[in-house]
Protein backbone atom coordinates (compact mmCIF):
# COMPACT_ATOMS: atom_id res chain seq x y z
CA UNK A 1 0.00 0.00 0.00
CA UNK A 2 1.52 3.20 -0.68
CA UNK A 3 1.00 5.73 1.84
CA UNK A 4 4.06 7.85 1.15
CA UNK A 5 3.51 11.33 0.65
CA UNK A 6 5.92 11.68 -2.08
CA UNK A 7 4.19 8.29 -3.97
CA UNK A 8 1.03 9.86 -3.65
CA UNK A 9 2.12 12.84 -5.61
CA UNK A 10 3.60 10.62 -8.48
CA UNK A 11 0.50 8.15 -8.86
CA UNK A 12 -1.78 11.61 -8.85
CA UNK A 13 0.42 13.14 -11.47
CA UNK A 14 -0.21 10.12 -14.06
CA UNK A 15 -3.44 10.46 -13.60
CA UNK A 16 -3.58 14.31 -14.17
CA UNK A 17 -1.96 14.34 -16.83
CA UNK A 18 -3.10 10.98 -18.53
CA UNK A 19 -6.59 11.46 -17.61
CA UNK A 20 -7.32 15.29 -16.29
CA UNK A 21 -8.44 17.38 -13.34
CA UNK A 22 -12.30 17.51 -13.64
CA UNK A 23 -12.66 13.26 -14.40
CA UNK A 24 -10.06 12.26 -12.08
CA UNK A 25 -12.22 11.37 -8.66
CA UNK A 26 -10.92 11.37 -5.45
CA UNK A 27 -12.18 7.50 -5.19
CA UNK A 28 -10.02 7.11 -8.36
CA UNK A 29 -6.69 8.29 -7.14
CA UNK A 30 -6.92 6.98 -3.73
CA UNK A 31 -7.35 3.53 -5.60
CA UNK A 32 -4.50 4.29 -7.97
CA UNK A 33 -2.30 5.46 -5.24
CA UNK A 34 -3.62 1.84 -3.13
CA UNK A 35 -5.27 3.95 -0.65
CA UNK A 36 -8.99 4.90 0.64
CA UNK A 37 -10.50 7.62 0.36
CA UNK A 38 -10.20 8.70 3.88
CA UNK A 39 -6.84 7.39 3.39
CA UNK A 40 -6.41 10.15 0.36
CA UNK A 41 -8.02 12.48 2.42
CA UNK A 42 -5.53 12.40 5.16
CA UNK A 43 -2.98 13.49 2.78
CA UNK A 44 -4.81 16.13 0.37
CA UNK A 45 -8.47 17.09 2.39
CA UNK A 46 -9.89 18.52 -1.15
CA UNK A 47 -8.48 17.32 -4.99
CA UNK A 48 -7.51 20.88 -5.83
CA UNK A 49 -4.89 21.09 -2.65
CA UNK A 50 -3.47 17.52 -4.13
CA UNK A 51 -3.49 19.10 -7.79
CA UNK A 52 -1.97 21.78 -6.55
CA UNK A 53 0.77 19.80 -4.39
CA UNK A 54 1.21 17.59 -7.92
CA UNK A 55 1.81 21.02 -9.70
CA UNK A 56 3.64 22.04 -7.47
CA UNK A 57 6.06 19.44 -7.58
CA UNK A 58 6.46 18.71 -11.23
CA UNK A 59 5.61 21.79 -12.99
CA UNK A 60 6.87 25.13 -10.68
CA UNK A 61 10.11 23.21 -8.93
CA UNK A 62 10.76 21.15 -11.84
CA UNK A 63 10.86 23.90 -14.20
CA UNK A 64 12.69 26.44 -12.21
CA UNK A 65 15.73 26.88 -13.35
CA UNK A 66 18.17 26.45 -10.42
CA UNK A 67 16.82 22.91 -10.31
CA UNK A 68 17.03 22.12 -14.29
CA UNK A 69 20.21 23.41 -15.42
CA UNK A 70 23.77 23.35 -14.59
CA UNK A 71 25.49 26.72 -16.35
CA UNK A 72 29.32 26.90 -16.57
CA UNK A 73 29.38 28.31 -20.54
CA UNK A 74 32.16 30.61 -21.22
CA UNK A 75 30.31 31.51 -24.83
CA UNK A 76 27.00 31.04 -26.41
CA UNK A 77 27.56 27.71 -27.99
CA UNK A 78 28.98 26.40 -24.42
CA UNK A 79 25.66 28.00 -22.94
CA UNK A 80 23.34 25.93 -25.99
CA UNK A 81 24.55 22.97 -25.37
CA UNK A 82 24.11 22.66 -21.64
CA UNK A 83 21.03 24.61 -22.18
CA UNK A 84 20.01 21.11 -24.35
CA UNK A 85 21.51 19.24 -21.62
CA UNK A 86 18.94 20.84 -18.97
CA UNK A 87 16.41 20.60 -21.09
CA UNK A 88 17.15 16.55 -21.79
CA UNK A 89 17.78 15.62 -18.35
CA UNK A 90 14.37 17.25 -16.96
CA UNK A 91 12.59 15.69 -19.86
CA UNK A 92 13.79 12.05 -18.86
CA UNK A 93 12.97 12.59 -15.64
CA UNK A 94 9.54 13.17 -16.55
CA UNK A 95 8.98 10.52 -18.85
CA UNK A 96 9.82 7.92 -16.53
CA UNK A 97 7.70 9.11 -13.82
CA UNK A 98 4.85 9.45 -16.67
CA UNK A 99 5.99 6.22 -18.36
CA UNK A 100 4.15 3.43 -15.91
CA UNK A 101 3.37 1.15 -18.64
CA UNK A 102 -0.15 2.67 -19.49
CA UNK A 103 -0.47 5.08 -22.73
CA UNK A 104 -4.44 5.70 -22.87
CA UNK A 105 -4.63 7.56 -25.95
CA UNK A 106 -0.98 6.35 -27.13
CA UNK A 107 0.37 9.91 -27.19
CA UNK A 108 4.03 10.35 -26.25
CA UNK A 109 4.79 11.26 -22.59
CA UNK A 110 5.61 14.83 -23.44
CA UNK A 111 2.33 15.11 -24.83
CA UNK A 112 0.90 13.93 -21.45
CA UNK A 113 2.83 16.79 -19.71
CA UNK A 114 1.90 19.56 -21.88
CA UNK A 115 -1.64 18.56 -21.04
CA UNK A 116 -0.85 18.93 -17.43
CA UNK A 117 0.34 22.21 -18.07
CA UNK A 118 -2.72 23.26 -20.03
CA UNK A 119 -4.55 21.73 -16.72
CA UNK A 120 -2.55 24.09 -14.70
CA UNK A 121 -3.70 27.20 -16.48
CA UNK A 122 -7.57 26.17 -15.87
CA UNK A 123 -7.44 25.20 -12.22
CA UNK A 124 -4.78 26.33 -10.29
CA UNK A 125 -5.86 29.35 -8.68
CA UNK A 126 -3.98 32.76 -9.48
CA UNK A 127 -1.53 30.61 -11.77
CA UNK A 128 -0.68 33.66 -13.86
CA UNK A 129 1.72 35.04 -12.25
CA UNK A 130 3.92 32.15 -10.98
CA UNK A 131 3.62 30.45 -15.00
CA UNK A 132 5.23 34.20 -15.88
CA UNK A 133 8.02 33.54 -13.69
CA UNK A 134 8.74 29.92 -15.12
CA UNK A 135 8.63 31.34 -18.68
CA UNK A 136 10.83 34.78 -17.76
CA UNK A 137 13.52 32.92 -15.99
CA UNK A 138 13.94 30.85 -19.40
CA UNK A 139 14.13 34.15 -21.27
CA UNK A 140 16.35 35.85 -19.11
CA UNK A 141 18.64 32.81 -19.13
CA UNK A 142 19.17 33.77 -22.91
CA UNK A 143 19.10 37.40 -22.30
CA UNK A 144 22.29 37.00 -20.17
CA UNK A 145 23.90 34.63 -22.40
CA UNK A 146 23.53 36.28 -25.32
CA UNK A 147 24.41 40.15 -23.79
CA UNK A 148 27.40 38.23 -22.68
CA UNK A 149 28.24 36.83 -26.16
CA UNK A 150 27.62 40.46 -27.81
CA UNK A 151 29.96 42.30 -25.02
CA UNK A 152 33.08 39.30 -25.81
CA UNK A 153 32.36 39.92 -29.29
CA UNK A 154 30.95 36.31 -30.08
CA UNK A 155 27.81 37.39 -31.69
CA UNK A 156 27.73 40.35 -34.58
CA UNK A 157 27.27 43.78 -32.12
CA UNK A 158 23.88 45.06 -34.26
CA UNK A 159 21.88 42.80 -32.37
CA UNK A 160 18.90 43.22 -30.48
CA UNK A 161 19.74 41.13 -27.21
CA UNK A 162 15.97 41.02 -26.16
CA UNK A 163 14.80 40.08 -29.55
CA UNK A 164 17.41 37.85 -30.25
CA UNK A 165 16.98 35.93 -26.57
CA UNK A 166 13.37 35.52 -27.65
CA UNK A 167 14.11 33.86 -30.73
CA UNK A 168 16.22 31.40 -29.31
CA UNK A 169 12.91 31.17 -26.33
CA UNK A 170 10.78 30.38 -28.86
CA UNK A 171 12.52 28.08 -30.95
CA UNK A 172 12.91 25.86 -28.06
CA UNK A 173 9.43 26.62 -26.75
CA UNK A 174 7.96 25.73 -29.98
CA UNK A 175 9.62 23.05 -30.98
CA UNK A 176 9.21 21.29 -27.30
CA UNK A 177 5.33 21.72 -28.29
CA UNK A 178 5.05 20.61 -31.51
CA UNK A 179 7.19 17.68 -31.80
CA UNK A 180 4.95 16.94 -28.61
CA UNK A 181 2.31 15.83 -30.62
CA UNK A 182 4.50 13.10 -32.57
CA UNK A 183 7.25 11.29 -30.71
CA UNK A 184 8.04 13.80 -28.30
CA UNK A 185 10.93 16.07 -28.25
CA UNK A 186 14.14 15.49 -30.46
CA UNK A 187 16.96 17.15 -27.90
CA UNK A 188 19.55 16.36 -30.89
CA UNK A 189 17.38 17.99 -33.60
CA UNK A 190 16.78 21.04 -30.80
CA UNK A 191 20.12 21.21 -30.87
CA UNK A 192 20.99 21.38 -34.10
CA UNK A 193 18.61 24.29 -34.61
CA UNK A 194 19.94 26.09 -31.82
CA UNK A 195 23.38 26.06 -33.14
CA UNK A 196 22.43 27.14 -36.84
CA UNK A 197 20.44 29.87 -35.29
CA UNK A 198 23.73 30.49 -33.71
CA UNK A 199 25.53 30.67 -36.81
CA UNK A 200 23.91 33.40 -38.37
CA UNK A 201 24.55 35.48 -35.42
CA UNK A 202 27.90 34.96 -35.34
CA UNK A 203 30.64 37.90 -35.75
């Protein structure tokens, strides 16, 4: 029987994101997670404090970006690659803690995730401002990195840091999200794409 905390919030996160918030019973997680319901309860009184606990978790600490990357780039191509890196090892991590064996609608597991995240923006409560933060930290990662790579005279010097850290944003961003929908994301192929977006920036 689990009755671990910790367990709880992994079983509950499969079913979030493989099922979703508004079908997902409390009777259904406490028997996923081996538990009654009063057993459930004594962990999470209400499903939106265990959603939010699940979200919590996997979404706000996950993604923040002392706990996904690693930076010790001394240029912009260092700084891409262990970018990719973060970016690949978080991405594992999540798959096998998604990837129990059952596929419902056969999608990959990043697929599964992304629909958490949509999940997130529906239920959690005042979400806006803390999904800002994930996505500026990100941004501001590549505003550094790139200001740093104009000043050493990596990059060509008539570029526009912010616009230029928001293309490199978004072409990870979008790509993460599209690719999604097939086999999940390609880290090489992000790669690759970082670096020739590189290329044409440099001096």
């Amino acid at each position: 029987m689990f009755t671990n905390r910790d367990e709880v919030l992994e079983k509950a996160l499969r079913i979030f994101a493989k099922m979703n918030y508004e079908k997902a019973s409390q009777m259904e997680i406490a028997k996923t997670c081996g538990l009654s319901k009063a057993g459930l309860v004594y962990y999470f009184p209400f499903k939106l404090d265990l959603f939010k606990a699940v979200v919590d978790k996997y979404v706000f600490d996950t993604q923040h970006s002392k706990n996904k990357f690693n930076f010790t780039a001394n240029s912009l191509s260092e700084f891409i690659d262990q970018y990719v890196a973060g970016v690949e090892n978080t991405m594992q991590r999540l798959v096998h803690l998604l990837d129990d064996g059952n596929n419902p609608s056969g999608c990959s597991f990043n697929f599964y995730y992304y629909h958490l995240l949509m999940q997130v923006r529906l239920y959690y409560p005042n979400v806006e401002k803390k999904l800002v933060v994930i996505f500026e930290q990100n941004y501001q990662l590549w505003k550094s990195a790139i200001q740093k790579a104009k000043e050493n005279g990596e990059i060509r010097q008539d570029l526009d840091v912010e616009e230029t850290a928001s293309m490199f944003w978004q072409m990870f961003f979008g790509t993460s999200f599209e690719e999604s929908f097939f086999q999940g994301l390609d880290t090489q192929k992000l790669s690759r794409s970082l670096h020739f977006l590189y290329s044409l920036l440099k001096a």
